[in-house]
C-alpha atoms as a PDB file:
ATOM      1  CA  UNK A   1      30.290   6.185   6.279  1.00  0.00           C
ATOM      2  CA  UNK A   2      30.620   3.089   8.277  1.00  0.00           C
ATOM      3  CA  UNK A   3      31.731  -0.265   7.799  1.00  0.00           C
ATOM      4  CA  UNK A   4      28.740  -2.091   5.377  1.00  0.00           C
ATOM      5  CA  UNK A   5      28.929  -4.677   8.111  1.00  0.00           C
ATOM      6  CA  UNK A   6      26.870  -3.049  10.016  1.00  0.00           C
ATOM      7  CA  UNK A   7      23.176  -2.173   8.087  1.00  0.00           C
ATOM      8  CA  UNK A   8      21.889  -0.187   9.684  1.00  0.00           C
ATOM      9  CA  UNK A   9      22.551   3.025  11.919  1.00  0.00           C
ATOM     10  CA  UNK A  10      21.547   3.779  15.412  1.00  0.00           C
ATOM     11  CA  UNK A  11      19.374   6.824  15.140  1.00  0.00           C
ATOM     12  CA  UNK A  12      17.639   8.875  17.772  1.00  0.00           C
ATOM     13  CA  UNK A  13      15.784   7.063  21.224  1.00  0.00           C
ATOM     14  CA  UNK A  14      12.860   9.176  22.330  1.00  0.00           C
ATOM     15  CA  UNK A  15      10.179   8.462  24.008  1.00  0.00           C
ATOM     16  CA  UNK A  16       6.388   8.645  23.455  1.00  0.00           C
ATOM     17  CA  UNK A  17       3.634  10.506  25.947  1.00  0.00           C
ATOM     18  CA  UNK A  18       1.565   7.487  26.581  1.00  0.00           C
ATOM     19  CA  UNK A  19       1.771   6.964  30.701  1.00  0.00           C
ATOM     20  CA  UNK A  20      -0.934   4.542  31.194  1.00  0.00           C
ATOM     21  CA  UNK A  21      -0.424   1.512  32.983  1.00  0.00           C
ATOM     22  CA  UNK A  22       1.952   0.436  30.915  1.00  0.00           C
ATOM     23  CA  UNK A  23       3.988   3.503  31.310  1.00  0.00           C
ATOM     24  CA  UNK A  24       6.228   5.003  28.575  1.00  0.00           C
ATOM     25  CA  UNK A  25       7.084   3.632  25.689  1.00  0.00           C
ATOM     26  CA  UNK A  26      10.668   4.767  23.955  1.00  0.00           C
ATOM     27  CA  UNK A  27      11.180   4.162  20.218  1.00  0.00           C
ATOM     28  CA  UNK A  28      14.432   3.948  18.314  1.00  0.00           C
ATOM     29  CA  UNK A  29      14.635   5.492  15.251  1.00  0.00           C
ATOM     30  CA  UNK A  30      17.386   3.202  12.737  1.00  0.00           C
ATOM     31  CA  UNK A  31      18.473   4.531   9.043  1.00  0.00           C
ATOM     32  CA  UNK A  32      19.671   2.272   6.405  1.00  0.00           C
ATOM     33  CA  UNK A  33      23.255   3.309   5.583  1.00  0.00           C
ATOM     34  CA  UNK A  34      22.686   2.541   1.975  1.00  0.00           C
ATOM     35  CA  UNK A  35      20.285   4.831   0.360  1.00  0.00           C
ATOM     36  CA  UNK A  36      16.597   2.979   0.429  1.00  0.00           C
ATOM     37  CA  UNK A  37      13.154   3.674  -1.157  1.00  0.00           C
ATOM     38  CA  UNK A  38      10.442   4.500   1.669  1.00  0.00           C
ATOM     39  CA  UNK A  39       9.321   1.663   3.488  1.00  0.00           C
ATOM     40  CA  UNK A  40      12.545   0.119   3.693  1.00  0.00           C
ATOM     41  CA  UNK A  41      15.026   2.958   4.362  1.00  0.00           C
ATOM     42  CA  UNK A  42      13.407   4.240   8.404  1.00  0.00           C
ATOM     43  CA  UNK A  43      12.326   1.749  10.934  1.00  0.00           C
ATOM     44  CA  UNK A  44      10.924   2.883  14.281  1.00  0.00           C
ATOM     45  CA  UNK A  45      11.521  -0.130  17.115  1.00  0.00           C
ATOM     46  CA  UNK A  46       9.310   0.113  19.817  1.00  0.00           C
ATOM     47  CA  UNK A  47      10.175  -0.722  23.795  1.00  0.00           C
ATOM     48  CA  UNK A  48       7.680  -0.721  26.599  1.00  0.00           C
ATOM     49  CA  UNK A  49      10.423   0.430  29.051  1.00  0.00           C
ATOM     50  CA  UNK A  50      13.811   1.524  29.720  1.00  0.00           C
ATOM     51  CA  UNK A  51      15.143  -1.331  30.999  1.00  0.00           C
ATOM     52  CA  UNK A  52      13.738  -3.227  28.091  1.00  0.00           C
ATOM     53  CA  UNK A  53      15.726  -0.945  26.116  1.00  0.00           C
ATOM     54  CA  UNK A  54      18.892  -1.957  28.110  1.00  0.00           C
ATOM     55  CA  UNK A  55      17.782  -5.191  27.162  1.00  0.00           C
ATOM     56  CA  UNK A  56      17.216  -5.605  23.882  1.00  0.00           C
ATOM     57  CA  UNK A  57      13.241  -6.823  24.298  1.00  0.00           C
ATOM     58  CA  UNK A  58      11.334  -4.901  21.707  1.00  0.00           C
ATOM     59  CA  UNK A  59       7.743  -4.765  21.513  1.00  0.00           C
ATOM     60  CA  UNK A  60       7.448  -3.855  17.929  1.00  0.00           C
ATOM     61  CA  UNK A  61       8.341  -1.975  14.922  1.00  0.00           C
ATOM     62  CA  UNK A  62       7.249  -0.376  12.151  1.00  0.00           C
ATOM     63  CA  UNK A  63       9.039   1.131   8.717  1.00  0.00           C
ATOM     64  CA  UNK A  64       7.837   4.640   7.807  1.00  0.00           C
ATOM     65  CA  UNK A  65       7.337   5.298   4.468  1.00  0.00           C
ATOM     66  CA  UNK A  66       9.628   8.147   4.480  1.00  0.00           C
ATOM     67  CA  UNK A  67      12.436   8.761   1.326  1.00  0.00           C
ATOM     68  CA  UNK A  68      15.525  10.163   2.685  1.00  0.00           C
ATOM     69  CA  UNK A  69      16.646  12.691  -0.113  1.00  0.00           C
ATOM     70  CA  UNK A  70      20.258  10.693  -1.502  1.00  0.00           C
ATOM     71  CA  UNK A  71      22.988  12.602  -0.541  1.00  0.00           C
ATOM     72  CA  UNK A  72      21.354  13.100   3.108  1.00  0.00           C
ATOM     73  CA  UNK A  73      20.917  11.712   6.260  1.00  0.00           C
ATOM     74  CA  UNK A  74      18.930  12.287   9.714  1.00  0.00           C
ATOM     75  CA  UNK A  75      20.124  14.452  12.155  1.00  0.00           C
ATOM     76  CA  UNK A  76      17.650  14.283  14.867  1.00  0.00           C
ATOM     77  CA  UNK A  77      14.229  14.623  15.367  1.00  0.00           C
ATOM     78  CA  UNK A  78      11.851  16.481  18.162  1.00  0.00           C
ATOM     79  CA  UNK A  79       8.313  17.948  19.057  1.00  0.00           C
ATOM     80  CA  UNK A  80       7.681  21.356  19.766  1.00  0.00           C
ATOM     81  CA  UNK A  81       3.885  21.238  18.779  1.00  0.00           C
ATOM     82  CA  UNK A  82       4.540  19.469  15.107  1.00  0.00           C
ATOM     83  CA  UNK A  83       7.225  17.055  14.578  1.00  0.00           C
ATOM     84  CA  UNK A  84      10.193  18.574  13.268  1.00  0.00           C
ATOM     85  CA  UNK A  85      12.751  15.866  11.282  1.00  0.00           C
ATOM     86  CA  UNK A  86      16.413  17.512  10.920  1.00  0.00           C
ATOM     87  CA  UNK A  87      18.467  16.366   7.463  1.00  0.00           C
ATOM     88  CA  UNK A  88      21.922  17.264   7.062  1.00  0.00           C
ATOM     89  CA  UNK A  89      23.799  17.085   3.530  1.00  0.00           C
ATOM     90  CA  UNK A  90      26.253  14.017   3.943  1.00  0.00           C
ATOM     91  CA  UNK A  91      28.825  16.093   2.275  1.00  0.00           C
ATOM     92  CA  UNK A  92      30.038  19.820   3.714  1.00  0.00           C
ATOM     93  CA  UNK A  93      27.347  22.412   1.728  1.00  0.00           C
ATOM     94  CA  UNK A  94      27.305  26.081   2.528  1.00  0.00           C
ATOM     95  CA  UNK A  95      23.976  27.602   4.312  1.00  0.00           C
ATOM     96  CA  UNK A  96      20.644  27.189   2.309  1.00  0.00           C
ATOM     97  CA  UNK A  97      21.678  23.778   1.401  1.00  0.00           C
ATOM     98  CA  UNK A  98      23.066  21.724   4.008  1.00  0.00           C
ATOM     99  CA  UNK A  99      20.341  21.673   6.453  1.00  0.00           C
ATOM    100  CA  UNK A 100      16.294  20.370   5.828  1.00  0.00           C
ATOM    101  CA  UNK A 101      13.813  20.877   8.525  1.00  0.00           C
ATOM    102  CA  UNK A 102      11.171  18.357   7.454  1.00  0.00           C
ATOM    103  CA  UNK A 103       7.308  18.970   9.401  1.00  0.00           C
ATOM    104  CA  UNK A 104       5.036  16.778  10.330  1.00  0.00           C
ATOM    105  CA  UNK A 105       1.715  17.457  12.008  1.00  0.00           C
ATOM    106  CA  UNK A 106       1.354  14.083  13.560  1.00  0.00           C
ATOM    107  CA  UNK A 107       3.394  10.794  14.211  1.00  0.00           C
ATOM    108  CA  UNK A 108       1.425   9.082  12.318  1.00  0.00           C
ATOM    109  CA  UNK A 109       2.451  11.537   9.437  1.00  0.00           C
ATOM    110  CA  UNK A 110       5.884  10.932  10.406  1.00  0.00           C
ATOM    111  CA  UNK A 111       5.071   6.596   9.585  1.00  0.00           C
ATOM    112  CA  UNK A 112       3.165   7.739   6.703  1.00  0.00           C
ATOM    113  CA  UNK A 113       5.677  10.241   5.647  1.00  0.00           C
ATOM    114  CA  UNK A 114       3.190  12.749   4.836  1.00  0.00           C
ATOM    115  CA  UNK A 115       5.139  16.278   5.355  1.00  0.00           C
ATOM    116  CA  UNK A 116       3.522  19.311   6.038  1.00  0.00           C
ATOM    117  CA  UNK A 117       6.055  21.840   4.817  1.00  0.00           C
ATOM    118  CA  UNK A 118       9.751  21.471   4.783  1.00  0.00           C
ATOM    119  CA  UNK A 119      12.398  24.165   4.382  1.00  0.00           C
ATOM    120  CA  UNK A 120      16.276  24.828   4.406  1.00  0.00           C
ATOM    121  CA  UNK A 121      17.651  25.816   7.066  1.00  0.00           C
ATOM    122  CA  UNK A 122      20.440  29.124   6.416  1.00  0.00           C
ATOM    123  CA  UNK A 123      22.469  27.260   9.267  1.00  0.00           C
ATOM    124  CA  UNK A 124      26.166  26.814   7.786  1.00  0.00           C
ATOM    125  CA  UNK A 125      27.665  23.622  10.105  1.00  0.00           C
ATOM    126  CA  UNK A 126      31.064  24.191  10.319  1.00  0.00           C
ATOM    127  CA  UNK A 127      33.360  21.659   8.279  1.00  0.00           C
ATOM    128  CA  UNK A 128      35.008  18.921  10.360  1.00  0.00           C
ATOM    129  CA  UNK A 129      31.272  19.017  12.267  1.00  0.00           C
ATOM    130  CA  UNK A 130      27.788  16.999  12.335  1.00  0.00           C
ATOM    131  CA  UNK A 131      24.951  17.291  13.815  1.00  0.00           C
ATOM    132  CA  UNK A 132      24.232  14.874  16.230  1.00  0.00           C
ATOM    133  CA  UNK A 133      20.810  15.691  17.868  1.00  0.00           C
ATOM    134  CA  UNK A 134      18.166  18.308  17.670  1.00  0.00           C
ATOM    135  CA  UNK A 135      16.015  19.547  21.218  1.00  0.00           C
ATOM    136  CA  UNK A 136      13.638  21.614  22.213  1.00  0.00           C
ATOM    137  CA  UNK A 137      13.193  22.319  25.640  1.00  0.00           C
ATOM    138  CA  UNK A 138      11.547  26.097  25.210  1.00  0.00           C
ATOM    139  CA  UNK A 139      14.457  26.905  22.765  1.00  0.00           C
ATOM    140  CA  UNK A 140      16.225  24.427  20.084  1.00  0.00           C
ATOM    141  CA  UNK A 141      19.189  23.085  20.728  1.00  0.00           C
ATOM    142  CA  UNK A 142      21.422  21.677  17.950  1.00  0.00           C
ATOM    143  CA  UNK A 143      24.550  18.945  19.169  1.00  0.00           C
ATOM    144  CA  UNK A 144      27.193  19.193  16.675  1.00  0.00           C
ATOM    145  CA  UNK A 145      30.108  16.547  17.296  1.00  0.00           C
ATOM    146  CA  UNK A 146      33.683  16.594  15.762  1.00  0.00           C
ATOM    147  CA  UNK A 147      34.041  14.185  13.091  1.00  0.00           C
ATOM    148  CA  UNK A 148      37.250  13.920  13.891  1.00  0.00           C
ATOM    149  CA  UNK A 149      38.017  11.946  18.253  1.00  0.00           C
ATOM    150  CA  UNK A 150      38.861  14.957  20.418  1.00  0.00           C
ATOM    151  CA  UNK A 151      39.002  16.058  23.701  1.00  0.00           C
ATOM    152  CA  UNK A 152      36.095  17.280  25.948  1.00  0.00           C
ATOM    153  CA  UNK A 153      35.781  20.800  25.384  1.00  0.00           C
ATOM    154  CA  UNK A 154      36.282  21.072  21.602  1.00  0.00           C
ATOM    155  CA  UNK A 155      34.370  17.568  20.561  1.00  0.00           C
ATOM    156  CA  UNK A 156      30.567  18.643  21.376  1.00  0.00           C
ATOM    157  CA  UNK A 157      29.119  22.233  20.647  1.00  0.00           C
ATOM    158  CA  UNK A 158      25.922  22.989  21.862  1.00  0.00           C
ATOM    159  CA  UNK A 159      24.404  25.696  19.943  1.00  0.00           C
ATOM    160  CA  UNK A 160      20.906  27.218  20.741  1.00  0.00           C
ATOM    161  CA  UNK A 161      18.387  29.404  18.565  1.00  0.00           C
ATOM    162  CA  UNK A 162      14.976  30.913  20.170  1.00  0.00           C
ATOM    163  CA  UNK A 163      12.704  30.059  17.932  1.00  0.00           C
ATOM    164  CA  UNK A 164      12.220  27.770  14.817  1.00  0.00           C
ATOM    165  CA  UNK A 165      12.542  30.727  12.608  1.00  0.00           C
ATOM    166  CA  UNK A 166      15.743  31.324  13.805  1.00  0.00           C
ATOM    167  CA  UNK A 167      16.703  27.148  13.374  1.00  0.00           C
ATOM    168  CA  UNK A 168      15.796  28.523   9.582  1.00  0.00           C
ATOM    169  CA  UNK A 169      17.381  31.573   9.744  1.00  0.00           C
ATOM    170  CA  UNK A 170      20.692  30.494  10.950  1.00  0.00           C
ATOM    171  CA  UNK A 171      20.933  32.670  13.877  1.00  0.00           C
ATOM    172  CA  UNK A 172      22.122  31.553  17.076  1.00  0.00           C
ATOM    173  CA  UNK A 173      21.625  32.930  20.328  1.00  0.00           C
ATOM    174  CA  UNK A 174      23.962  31.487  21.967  1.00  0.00           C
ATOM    175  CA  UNK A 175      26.421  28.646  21.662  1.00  0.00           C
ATOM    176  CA  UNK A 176      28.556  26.286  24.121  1.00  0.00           C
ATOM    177  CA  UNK A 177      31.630  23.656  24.063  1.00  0.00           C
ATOM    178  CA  UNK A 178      30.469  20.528  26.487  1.00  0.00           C
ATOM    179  CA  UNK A 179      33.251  19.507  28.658  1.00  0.00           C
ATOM    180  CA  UNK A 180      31.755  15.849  27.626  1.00  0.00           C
ATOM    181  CA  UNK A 181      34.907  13.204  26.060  1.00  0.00           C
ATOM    182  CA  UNK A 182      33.122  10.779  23.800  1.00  0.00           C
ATOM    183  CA  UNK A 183      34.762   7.368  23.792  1.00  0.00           C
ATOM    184  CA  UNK A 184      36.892   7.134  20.879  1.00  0.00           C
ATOM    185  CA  UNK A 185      35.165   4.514  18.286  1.00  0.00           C
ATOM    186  CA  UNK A 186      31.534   6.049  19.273  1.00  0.00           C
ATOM    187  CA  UNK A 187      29.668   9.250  17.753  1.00  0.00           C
ATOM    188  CA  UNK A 188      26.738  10.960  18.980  1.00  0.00           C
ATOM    189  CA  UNK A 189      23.356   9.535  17.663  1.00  0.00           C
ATOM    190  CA  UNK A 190      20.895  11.674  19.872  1.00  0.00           C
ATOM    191  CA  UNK A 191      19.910  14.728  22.111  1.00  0.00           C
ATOM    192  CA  UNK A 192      17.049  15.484  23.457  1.00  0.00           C
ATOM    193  CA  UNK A 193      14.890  17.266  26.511  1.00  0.00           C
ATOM    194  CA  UNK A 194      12.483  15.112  28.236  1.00  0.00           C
ATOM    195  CA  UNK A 195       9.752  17.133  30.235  1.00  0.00           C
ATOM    196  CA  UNK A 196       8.310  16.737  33.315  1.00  0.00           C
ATOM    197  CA  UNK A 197       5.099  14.232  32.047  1.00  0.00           C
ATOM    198  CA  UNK A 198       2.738  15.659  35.123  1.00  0.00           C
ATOM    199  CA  UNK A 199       3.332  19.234  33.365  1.00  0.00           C
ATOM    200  CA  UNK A 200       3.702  17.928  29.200  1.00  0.00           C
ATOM    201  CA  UNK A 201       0.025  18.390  27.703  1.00  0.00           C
ATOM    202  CA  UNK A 202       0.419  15.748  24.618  1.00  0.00           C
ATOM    203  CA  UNK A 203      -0.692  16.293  20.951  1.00  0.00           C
ATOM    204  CA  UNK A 204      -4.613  16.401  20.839  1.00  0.00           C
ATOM    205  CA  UNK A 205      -6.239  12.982  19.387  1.00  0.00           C
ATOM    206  CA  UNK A 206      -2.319  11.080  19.576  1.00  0.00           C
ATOM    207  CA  UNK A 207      -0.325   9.671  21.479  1.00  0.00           C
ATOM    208  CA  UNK A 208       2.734  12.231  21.136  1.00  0.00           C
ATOM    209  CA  UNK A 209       6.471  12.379  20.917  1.00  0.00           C
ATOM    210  CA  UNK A 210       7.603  14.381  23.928  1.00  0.00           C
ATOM    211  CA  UNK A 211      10.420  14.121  21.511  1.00  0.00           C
ATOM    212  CA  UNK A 212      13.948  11.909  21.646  1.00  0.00           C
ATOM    213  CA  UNK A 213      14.177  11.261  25.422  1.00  0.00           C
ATOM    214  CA  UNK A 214      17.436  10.721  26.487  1.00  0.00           C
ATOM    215  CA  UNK A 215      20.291  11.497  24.438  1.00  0.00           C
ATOM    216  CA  UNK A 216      21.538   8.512  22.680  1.00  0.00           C
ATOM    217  CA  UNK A 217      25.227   7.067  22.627  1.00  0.00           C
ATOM    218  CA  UNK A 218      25.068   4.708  20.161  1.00  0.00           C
ATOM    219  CA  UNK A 219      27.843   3.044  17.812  1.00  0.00           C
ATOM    220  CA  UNK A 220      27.147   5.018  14.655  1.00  0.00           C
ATOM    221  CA  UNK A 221      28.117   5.799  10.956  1.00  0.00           C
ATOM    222  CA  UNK A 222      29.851   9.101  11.032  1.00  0.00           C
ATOM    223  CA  UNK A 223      30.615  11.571   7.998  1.00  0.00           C
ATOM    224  CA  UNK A 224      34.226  12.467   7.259  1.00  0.00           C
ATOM    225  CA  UNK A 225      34.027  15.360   5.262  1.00  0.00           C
END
């Protein structure tokens, strides 16, 4: 856990499928570092554009009403069709109890905090590792950073699954070291796969998550287990 002085934690930036003539918006998703009731413990900050991101110039914000479990945190979030919220147990937990996969049909279910279904995952993260981001780009990608400052090629493991039964499941199909050095005094807050928008068909009767957008470096609390 981080220092208290800092409230809050940088979560996950994505960004949402509304190109009108505004073009996209990107949201940042921030989790109170103290445990919270819902309403008070996710807050989604709204940007009309990158560069206001850069900037600091939000356009608005909203709390979901969403109750982290104690004794978890968020590990990413994406859209493959639902919205799919990844919790990870703050302390090391074997498979079947260290990873939630939280659904939600809609965004607005995701504000409301209405879940669809929610299961643990058999995935068993190896100790001295957190996630930092989940993707889907046709497959699921999970980013698991070193809690511990290494070097690139042993501090970011990319591992990827098929299909969301196998995110459950635990089995991998495959699984990488990035050659990527994260500056010491940083962690990994988000990963994601933006798609092409003239080829993304959004969720019917919303304005959908194309999922995190960009992954996100962001000064972070980070669990030494």
């Amino acid at each position: 856990m981080k220092s208290k002085v800092m409230q809050w934690a940088a979560g996950f930036l994505f960004i949402l499928a509304s190109y009108t003539a505004h073009g996209a918006q990107y949201r940042l998703l921030l989790e109170s570092d103290a445990n919270a009731p819902g309403g008070s413990e996710i807050y989604l900050a709204t940007f009309n554009s990158f560069a206001d991101v850069l900037s600091g110039t939000l356009s608005g914000g909203l709390f979901s009403q969403l109750n982290v479990t104690s004794g978890f945190s968020v590990g990413g979030l994406t859209y493959d069709g639902q919205y799919r919220l990844l919790l990870e147990s703050n302390a090391n937990a074997p498979g079947g109890s260290e990873i939630y996969l939280a659904t939600f049909n809609s965004f607005a279910d995701v504000l409301s905090g209405t879940l669809s279904g929610g299961l643990f995952s058999q995935l068993n993260v190896t100790s001295g590792f957190s996630v930092g981001g989940l993707a889907y780009d046709g497959q699921y990608r999970v980013l698991l950073e070193s809690d511990a400052n290494a070097p690139g090629g042993s501090e970011i493991y990319l591992a990827t699954f098929d299909s969301f039964a196998d995110v459950l499941s635990g089995t991998l199909s495959g699984g990488l070291f990035s050659q990527l050095n994260v500056t010491s005094g940083f962690s990994v807050r988000g990963f994601e796969f933006e798609p092409d928008p003239t080829t993304f068909v959004p969720e019917p009767g919303t304005l959908a998550l194309l999922g995190l957008g960009l992954a996100g470096l962001a000064a972070s609390r980070r669990r030494r287990r």
